[in-house]
N, C-alpha and C. Protein backbone atom coordinates (compact mmCIF):
# COMPACT_ATOMS: atom_id res chain seq x y z
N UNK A 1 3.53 34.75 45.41
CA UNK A 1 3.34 33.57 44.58
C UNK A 1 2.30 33.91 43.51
N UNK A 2 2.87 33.51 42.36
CA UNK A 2 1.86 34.05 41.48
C UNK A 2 0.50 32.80 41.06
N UNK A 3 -0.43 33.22 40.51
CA UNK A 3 -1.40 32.58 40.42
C UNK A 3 -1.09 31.03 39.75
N UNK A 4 -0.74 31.22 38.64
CA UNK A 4 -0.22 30.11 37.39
C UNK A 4 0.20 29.41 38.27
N UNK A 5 1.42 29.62 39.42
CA UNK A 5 1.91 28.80 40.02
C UNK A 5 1.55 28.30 41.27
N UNK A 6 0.34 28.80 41.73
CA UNK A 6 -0.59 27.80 42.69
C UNK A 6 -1.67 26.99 42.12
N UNK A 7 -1.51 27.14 40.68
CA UNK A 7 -2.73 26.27 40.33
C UNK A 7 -2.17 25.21 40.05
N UNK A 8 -0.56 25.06 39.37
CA UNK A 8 0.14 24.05 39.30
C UNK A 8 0.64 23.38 40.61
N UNK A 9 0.90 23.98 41.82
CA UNK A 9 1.13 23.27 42.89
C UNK A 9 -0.50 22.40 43.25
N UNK A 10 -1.21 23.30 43.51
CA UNK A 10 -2.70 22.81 43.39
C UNK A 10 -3.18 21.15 42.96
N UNK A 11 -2.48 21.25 41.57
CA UNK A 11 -2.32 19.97 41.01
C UNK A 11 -2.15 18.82 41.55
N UNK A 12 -1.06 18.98 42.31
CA UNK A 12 -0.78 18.32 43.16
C UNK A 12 -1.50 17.05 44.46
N UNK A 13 -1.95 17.86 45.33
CA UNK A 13 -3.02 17.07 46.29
C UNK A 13 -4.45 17.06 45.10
N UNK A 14 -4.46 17.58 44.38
CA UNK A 14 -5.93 16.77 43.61
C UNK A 14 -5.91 15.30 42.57
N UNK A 15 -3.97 15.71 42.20
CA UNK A 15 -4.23 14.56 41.52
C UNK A 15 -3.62 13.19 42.40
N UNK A 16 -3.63 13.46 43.82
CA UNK A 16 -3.19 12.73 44.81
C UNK A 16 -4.95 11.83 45.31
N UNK A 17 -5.70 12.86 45.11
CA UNK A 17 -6.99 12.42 45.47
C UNK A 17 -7.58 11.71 44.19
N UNK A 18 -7.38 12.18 42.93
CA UNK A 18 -7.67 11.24 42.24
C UNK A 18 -7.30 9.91 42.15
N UNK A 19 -6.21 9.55 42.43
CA UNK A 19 -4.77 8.39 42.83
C UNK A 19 -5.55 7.72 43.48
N UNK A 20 -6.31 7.93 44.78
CA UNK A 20 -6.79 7.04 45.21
C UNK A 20 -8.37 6.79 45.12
N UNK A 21 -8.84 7.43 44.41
CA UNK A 21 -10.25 7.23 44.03
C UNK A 21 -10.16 6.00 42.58
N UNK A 22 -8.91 6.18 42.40
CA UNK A 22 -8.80 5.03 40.92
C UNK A 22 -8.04 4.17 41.74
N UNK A 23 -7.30 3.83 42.85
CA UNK A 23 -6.82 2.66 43.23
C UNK A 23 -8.18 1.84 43.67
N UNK A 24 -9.48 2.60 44.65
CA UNK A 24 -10.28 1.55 44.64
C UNK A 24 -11.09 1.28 44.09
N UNK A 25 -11.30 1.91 42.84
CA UNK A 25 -11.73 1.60 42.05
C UNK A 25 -11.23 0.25 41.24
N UNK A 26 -10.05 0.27 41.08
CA UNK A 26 -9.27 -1.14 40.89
C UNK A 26 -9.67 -2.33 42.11
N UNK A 27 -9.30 -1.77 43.15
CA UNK A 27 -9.18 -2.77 43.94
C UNK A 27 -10.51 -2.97 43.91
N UNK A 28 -11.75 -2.64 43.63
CA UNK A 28 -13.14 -3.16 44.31
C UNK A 28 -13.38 -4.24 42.98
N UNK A 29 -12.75 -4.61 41.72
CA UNK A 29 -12.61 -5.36 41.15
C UNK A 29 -12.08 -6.73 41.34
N UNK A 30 -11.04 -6.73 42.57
CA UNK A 30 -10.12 -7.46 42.70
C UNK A 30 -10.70 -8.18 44.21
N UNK A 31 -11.88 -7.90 44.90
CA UNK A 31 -11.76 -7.52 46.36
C UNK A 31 -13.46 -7.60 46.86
N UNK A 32 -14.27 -8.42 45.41
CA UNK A 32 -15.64 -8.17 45.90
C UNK A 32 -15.70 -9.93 46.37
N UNK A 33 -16.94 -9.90 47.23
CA UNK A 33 -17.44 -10.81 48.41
C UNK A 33 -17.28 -12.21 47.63
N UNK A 34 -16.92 -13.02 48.38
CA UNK A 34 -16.78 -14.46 47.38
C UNK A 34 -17.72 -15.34 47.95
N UNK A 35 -18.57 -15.61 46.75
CA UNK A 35 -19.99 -16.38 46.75
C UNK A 35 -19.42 -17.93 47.06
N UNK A 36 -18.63 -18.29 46.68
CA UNK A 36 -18.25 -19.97 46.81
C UNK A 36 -16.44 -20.17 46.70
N UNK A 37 -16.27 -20.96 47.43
CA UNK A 37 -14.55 -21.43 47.42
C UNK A 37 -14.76 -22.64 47.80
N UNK A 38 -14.36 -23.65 46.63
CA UNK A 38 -14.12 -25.26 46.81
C UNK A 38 -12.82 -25.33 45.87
N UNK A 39 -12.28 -26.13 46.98
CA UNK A 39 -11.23 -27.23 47.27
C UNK A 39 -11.13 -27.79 45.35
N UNK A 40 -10.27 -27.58 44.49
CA UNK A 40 -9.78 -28.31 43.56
C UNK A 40 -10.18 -29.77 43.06
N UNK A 41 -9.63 -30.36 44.13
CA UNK A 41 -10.30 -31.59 44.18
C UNK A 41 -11.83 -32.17 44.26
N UNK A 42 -12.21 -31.18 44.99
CA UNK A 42 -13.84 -31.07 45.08
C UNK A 42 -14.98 -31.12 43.68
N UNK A 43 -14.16 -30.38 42.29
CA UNK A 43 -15.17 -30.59 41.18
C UNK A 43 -16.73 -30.09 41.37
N UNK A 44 -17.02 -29.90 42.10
CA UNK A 44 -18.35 -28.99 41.70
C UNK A 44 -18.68 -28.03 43.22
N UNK A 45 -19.59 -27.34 43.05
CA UNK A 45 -20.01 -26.44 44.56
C UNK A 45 -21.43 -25.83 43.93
N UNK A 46 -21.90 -25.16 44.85
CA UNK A 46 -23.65 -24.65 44.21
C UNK A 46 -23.41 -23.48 45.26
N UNK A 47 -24.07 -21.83 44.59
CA UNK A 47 -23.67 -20.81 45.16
C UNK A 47 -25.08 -20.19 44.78
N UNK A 48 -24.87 -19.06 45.75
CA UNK A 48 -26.38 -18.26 44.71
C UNK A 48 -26.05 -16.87 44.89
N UNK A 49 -26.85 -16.06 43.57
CA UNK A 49 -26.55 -14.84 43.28
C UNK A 49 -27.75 -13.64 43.74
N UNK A 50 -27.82 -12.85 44.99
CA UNK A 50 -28.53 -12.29 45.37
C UNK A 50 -28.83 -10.71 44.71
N UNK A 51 -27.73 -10.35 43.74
CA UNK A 51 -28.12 -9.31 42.95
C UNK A 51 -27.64 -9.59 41.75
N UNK A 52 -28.07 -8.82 40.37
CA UNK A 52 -27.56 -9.36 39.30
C UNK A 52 -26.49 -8.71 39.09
N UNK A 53 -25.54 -8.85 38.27
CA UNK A 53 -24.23 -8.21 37.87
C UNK A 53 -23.42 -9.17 37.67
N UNK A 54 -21.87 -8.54 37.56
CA UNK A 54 -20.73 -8.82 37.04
C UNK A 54 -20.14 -9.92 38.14
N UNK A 55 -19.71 -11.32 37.63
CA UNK A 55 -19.43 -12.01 38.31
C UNK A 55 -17.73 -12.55 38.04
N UNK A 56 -17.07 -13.37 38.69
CA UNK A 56 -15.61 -13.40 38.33
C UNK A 56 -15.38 -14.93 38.90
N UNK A 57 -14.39 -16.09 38.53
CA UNK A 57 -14.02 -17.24 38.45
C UNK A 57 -12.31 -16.85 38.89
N UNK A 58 -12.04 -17.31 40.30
CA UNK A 58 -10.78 -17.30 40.47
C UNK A 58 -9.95 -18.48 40.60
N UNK A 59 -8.73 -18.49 40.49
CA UNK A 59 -8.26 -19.47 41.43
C UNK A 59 -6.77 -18.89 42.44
N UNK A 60 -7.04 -19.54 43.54
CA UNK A 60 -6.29 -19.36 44.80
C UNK A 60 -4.99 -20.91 44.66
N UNK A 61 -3.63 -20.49 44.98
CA UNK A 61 -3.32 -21.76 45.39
C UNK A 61 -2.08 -21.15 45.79
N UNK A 62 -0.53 -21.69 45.91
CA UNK A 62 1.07 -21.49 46.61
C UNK A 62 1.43 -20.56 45.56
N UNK A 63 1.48 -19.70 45.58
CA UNK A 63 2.89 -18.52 45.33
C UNK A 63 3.92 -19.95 45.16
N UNK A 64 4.27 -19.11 43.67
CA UNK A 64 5.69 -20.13 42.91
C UNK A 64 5.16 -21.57 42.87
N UNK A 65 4.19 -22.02 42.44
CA UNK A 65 4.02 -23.34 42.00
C UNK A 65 3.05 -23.38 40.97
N UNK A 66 3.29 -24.60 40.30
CA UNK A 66 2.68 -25.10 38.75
C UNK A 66 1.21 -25.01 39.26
N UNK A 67 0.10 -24.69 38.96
CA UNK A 67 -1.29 -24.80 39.64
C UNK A 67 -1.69 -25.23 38.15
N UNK A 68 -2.85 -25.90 38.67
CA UNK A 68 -3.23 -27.36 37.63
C UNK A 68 -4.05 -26.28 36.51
N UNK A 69 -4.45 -25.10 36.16
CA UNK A 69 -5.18 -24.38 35.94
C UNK A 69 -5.57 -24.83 34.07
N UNK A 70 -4.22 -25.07 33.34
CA UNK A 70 -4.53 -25.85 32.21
C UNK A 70 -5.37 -27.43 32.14
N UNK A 71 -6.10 -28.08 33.32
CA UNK A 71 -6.44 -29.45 33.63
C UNK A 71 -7.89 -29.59 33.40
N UNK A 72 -8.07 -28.02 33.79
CA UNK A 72 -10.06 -28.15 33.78
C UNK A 72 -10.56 -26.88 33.17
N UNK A 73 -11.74 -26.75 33.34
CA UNK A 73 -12.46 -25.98 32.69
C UNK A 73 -13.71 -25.46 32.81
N UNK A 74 -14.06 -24.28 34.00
CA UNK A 74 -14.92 -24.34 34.92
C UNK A 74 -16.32 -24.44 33.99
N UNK A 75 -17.79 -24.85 34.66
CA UNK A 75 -18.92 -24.59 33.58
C UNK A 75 -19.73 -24.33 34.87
N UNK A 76 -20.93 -23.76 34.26
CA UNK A 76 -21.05 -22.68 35.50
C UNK A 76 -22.97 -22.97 34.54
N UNK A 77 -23.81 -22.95 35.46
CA UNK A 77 -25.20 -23.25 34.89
C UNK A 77 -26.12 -23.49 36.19
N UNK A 78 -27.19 -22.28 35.72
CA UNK A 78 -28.09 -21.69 36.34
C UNK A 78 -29.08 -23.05 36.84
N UNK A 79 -29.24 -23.69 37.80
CA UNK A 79 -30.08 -24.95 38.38
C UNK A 79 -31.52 -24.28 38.34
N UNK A 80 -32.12 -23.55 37.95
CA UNK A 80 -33.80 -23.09 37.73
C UNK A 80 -34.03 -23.45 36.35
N UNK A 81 -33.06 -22.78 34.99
CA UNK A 81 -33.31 -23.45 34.25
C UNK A 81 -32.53 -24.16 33.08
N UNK A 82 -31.31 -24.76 33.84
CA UNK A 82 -30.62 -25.60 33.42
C UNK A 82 -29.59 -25.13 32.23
N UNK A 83 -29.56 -23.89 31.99
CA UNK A 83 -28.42 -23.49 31.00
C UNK A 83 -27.34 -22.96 31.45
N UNK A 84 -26.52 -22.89 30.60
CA UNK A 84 -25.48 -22.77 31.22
C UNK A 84 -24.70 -21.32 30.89
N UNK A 85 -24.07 -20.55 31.54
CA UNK A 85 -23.74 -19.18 31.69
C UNK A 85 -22.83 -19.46 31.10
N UNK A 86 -22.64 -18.28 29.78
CA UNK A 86 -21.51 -17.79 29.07
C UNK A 86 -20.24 -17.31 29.95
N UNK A 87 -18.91 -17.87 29.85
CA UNK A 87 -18.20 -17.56 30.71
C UNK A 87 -17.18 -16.58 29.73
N UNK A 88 -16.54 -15.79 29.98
CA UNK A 88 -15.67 -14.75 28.53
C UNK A 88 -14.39 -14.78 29.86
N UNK A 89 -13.02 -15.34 28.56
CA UNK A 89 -11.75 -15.14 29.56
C UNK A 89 -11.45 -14.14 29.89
N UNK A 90 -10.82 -14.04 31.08
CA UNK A 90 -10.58 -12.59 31.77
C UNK A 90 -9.24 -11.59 30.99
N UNK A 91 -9.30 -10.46 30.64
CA UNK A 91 -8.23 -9.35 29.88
C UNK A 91 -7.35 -9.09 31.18
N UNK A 92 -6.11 -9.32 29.95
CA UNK A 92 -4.67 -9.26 31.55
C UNK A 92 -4.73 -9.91 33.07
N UNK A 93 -5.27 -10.89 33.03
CA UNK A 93 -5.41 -11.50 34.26
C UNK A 93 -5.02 -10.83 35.70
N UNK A 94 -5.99 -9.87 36.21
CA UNK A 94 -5.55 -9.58 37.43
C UNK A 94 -5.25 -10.16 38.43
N UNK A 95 -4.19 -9.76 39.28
CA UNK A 95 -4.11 -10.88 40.44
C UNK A 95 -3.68 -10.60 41.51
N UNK A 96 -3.58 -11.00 42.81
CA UNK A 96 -2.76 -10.24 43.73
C UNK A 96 -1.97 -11.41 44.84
N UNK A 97 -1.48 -11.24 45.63
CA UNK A 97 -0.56 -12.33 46.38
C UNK A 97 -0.35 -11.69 47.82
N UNK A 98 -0.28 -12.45 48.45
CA UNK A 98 -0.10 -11.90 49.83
C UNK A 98 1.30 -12.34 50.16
N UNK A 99 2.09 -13.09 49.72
CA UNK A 99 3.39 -13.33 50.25
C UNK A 99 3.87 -15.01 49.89
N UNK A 100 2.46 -15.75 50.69
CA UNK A 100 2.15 -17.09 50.59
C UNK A 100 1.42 -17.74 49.73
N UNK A 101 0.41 -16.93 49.20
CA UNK A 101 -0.96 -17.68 48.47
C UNK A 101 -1.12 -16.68 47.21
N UNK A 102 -0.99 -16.70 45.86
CA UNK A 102 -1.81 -15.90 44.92
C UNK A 102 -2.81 -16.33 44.56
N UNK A 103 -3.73 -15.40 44.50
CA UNK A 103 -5.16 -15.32 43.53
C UNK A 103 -5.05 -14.79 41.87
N UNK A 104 -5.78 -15.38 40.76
CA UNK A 104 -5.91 -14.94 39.67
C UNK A 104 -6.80 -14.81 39.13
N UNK A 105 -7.38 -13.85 38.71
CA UNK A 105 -8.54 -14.39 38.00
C UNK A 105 -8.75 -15.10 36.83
N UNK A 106 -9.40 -16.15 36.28
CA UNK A 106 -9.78 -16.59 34.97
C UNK A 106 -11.22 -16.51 34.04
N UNK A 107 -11.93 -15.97 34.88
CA UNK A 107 -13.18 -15.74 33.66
C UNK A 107 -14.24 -15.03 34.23
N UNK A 108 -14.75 -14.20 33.46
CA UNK A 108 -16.13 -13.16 33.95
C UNK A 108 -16.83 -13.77 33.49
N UNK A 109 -18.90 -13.09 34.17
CA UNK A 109 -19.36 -13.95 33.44
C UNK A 109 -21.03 -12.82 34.00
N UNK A 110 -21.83 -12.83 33.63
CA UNK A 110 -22.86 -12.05 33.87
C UNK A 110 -23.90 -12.83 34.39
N UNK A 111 -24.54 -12.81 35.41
CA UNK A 111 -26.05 -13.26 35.83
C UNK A 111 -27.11 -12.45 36.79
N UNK A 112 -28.03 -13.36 36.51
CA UNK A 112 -29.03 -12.81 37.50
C UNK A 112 -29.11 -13.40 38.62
N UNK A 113 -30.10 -13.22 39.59
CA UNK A 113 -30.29 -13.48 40.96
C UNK A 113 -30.65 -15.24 40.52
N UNK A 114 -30.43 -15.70 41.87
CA UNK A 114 -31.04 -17.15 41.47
C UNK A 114 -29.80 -18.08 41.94
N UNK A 115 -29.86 -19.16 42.00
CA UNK A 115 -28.97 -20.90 42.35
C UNK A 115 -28.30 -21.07 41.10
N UNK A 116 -26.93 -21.48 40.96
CA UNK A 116 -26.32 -21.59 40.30
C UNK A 116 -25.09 -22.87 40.73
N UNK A 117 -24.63 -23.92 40.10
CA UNK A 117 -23.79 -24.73 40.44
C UNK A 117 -22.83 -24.82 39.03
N UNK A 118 -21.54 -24.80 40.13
CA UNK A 118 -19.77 -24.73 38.98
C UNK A 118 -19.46 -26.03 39.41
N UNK A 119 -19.15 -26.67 37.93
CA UNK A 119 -18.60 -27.79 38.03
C UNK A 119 -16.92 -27.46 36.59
N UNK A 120 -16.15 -28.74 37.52
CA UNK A 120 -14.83 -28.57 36.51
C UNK A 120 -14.68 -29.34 36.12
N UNK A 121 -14.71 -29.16 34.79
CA UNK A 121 -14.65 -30.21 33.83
C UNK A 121 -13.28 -30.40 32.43
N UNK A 122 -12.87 -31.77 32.02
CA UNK A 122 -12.01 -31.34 31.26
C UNK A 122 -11.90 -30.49 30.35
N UNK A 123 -10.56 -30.07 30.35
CA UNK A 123 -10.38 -28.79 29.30
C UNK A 123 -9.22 -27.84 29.90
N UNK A 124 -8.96 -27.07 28.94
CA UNK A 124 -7.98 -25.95 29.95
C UNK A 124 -8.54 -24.49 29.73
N UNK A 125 -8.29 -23.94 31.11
CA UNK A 125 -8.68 -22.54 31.14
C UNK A 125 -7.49 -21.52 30.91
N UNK A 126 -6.86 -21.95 30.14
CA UNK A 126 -5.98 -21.17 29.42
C UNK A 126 -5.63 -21.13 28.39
N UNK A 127 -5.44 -20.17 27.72
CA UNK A 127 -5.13 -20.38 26.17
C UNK A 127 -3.60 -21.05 26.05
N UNK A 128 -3.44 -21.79 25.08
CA UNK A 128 -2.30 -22.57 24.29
C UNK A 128 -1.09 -21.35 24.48
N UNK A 129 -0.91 -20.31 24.29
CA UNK A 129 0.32 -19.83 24.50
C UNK A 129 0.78 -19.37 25.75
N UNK A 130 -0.17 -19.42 26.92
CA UNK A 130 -0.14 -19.50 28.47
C UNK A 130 0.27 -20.76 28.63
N UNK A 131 0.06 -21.67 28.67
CA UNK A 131 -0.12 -23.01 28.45
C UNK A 131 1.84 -22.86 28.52
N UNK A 132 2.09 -22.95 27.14
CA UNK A 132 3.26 -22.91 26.60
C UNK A 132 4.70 -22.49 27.55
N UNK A 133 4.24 -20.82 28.02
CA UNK A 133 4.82 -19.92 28.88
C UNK A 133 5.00 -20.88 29.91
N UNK A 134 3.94 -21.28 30.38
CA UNK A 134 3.84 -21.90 31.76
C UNK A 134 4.95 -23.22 32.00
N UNK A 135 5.30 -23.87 31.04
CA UNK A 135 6.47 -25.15 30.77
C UNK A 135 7.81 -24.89 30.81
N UNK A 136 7.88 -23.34 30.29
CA UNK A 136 9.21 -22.88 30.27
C UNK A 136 9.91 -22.76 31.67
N UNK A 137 9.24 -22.81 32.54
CA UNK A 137 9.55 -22.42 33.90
C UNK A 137 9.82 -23.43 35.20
N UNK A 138 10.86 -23.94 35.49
CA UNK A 138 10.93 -25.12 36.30
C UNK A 138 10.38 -24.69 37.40
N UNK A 139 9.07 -25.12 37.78
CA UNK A 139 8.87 -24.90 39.07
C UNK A 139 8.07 -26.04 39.20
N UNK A 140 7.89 -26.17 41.12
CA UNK A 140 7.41 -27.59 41.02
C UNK A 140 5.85 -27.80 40.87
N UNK A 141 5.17 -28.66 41.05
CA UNK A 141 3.75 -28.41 40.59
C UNK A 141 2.52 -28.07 41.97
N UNK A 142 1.73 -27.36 42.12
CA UNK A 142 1.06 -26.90 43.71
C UNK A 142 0.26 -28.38 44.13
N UNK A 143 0.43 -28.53 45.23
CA UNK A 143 -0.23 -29.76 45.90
C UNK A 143 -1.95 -29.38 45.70
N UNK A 144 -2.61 -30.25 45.15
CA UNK A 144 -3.90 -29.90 44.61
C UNK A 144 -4.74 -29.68 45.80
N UNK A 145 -4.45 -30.02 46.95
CA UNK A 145 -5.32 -30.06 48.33
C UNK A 145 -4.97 -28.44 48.58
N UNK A 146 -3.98 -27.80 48.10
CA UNK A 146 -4.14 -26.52 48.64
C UNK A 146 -4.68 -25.18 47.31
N UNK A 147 -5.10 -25.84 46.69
CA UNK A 147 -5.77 -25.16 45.61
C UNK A 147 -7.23 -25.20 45.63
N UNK A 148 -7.56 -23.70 45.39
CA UNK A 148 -8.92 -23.49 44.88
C UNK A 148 -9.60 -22.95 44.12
N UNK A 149 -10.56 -23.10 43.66
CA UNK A 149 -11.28 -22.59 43.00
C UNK A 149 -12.44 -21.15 43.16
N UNK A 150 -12.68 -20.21 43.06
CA UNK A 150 -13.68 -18.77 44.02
C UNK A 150 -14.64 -18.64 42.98
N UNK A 151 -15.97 -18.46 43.75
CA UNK A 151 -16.57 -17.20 42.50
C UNK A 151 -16.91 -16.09 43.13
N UNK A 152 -16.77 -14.89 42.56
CA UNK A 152 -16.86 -13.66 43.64
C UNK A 152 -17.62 -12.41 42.99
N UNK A 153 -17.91 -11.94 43.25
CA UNK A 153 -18.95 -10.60 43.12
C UNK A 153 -17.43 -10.07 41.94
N UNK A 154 -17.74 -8.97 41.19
CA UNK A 154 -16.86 -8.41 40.60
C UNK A 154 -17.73 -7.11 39.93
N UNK A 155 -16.81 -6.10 38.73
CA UNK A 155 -17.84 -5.25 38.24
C UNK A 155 -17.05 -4.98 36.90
N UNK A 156 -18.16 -4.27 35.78
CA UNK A 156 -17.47 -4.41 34.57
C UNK A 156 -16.61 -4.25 34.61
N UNK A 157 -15.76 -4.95 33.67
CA UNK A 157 -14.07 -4.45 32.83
C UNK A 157 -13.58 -3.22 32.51
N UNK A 158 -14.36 -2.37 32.00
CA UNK A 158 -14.78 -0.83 31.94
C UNK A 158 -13.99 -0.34 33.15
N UNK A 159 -14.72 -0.58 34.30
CA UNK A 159 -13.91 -0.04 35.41
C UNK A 159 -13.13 0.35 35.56
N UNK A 160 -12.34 -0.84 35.43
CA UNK A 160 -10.71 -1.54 35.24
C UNK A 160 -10.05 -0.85 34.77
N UNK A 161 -10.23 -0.84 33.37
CA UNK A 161 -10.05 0.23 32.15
C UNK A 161 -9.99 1.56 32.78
N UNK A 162 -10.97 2.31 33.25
CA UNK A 162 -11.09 3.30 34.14
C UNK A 162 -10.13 3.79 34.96
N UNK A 163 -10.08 2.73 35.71
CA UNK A 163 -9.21 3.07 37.02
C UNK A 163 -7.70 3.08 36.93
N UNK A 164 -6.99 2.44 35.47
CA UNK A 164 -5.83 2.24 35.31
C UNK A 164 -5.83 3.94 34.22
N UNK A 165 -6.66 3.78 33.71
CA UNK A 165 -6.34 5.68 33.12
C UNK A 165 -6.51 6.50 34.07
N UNK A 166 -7.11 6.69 35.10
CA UNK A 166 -7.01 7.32 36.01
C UNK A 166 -5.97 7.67 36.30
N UNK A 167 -5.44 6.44 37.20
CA UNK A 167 -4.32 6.54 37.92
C UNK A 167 -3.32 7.28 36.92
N UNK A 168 -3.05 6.58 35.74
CA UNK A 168 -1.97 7.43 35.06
C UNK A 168 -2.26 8.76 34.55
N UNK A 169 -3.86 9.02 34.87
CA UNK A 169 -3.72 10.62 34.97
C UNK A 169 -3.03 11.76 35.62
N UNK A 170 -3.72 10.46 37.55
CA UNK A 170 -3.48 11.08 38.14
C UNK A 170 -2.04 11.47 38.24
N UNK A 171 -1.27 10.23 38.17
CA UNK A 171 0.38 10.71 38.18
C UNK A 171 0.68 11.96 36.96
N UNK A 172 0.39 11.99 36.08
CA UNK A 172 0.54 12.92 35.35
C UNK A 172 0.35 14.55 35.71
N UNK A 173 -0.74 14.47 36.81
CA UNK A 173 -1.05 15.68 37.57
C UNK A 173 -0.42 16.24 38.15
N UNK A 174 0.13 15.13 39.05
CA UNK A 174 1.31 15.61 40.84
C UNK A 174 2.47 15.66 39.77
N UNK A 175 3.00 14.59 38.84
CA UNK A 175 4.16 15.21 38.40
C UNK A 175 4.18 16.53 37.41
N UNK A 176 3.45 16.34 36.88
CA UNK A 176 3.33 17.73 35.62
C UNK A 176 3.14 19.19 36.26
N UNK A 177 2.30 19.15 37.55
CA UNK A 177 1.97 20.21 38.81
C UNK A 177 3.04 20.82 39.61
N UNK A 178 3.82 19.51 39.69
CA UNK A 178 5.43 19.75 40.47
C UNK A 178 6.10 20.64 39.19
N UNK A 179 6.44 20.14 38.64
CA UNK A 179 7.52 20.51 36.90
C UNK A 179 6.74 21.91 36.93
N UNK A 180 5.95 21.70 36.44
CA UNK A 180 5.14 22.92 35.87
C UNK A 180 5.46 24.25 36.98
N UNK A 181 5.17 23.85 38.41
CA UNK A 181 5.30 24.80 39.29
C UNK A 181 6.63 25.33 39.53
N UNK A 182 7.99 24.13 39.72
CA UNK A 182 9.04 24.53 39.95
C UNK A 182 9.31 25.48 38.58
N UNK A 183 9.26 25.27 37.28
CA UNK A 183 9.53 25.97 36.14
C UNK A 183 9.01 27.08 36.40
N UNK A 184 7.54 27.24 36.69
CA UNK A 184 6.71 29.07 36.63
C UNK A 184 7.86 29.63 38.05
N UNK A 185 8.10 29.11 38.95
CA UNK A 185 9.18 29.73 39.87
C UNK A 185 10.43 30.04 39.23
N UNK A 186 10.96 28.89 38.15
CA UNK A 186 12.54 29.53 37.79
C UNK A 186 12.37 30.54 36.59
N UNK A 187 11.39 30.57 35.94
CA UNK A 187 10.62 31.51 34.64
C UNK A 187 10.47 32.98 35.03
N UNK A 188 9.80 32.88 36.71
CA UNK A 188 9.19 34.38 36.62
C UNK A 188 10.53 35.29 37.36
């Protein structure tokens, strides 16, 4: 076996290990500790932030139903000194589903340590052409008692960004490693 062509098989299990060093890297975005979960109906909750960083605004409710998410409009403000945290909508809305229940995210937001209380207030947390999308679709609307609201640990967007070039590195590796190797075999 010639050299060229173990470095391309090689390829292979490394860019297998990269694969999953960028999946949790994704997933630890999707998957950090949730500081507060109230009930929809509930309208406000008080949480506190024991380290500073990247924070995230979800909502939980039924797989395949209308969820009220255009109705309110979370506001989120620090109870020490009464201002209120810049919230920035979330890029490509990540989300995940277990079968029964999806999660989505809707807004990042940065703080420090300290007491903090989310209240929902009118407005919609979606832009007008989500909004729009969302009408086109007969489905029926989620019973508001099984909807919620999360706030959860999260980490920059960057990451994200990160971990999705990764991954399509990594595939680029195992497949280009395979190709590459079977070819230096039919070549030499």
């Amino acid at each position: 076996m010639s050299l060229s062509r173990l470095f391309f098989f090689a390829l292979i299990p490394i860019g297998a290990v990269v694969l999953i060093l960028a999946i949790r890297l994704v997933k630890k975005s999707m998957a950090g500790k949730v500081l507060l979960e109230i009930p929809y109906l509930q309208k406000t909750g008080t949480f506190e932030i024991a380290e500073p960083g990247v924070y995230s605004i979800w909502q939980k409710g039924p797989l395949f139903r209308k969820l009220p998410v255009y109705q309110f409009r979370p506001v989120i403000r620090d109870l020490a000194s009464g201002e209120n945290i810049s919230l920035f909508p979330s890029i490509f809305r990540p989300n995940s589903n277990d079968g029964i229940s999806c999660k989505m995210e809707l807004f990042r937001f940065t703080a420090g340590r300290g007491r903090y209380q989310m209240d929902l207030k009118e407005g919609s947390s979606i832009s007008g052409i989500e909004k729009a999308i969302s009408h086109l679709f007969p489905v029926k609307k989620a019973d508001p008692e099984k909807y919620y609201i999360l706030v959860r640990e999260s980490q920059p967007f960057y990451f994200v960004i990160a971990g999705i070039l990764l991954m399509a590195f990594s595939g680029f590796m195992m497949i280009g490693g395979l190709v590459l190797g079977i070819l230096d075999f039919k070549i030499s």
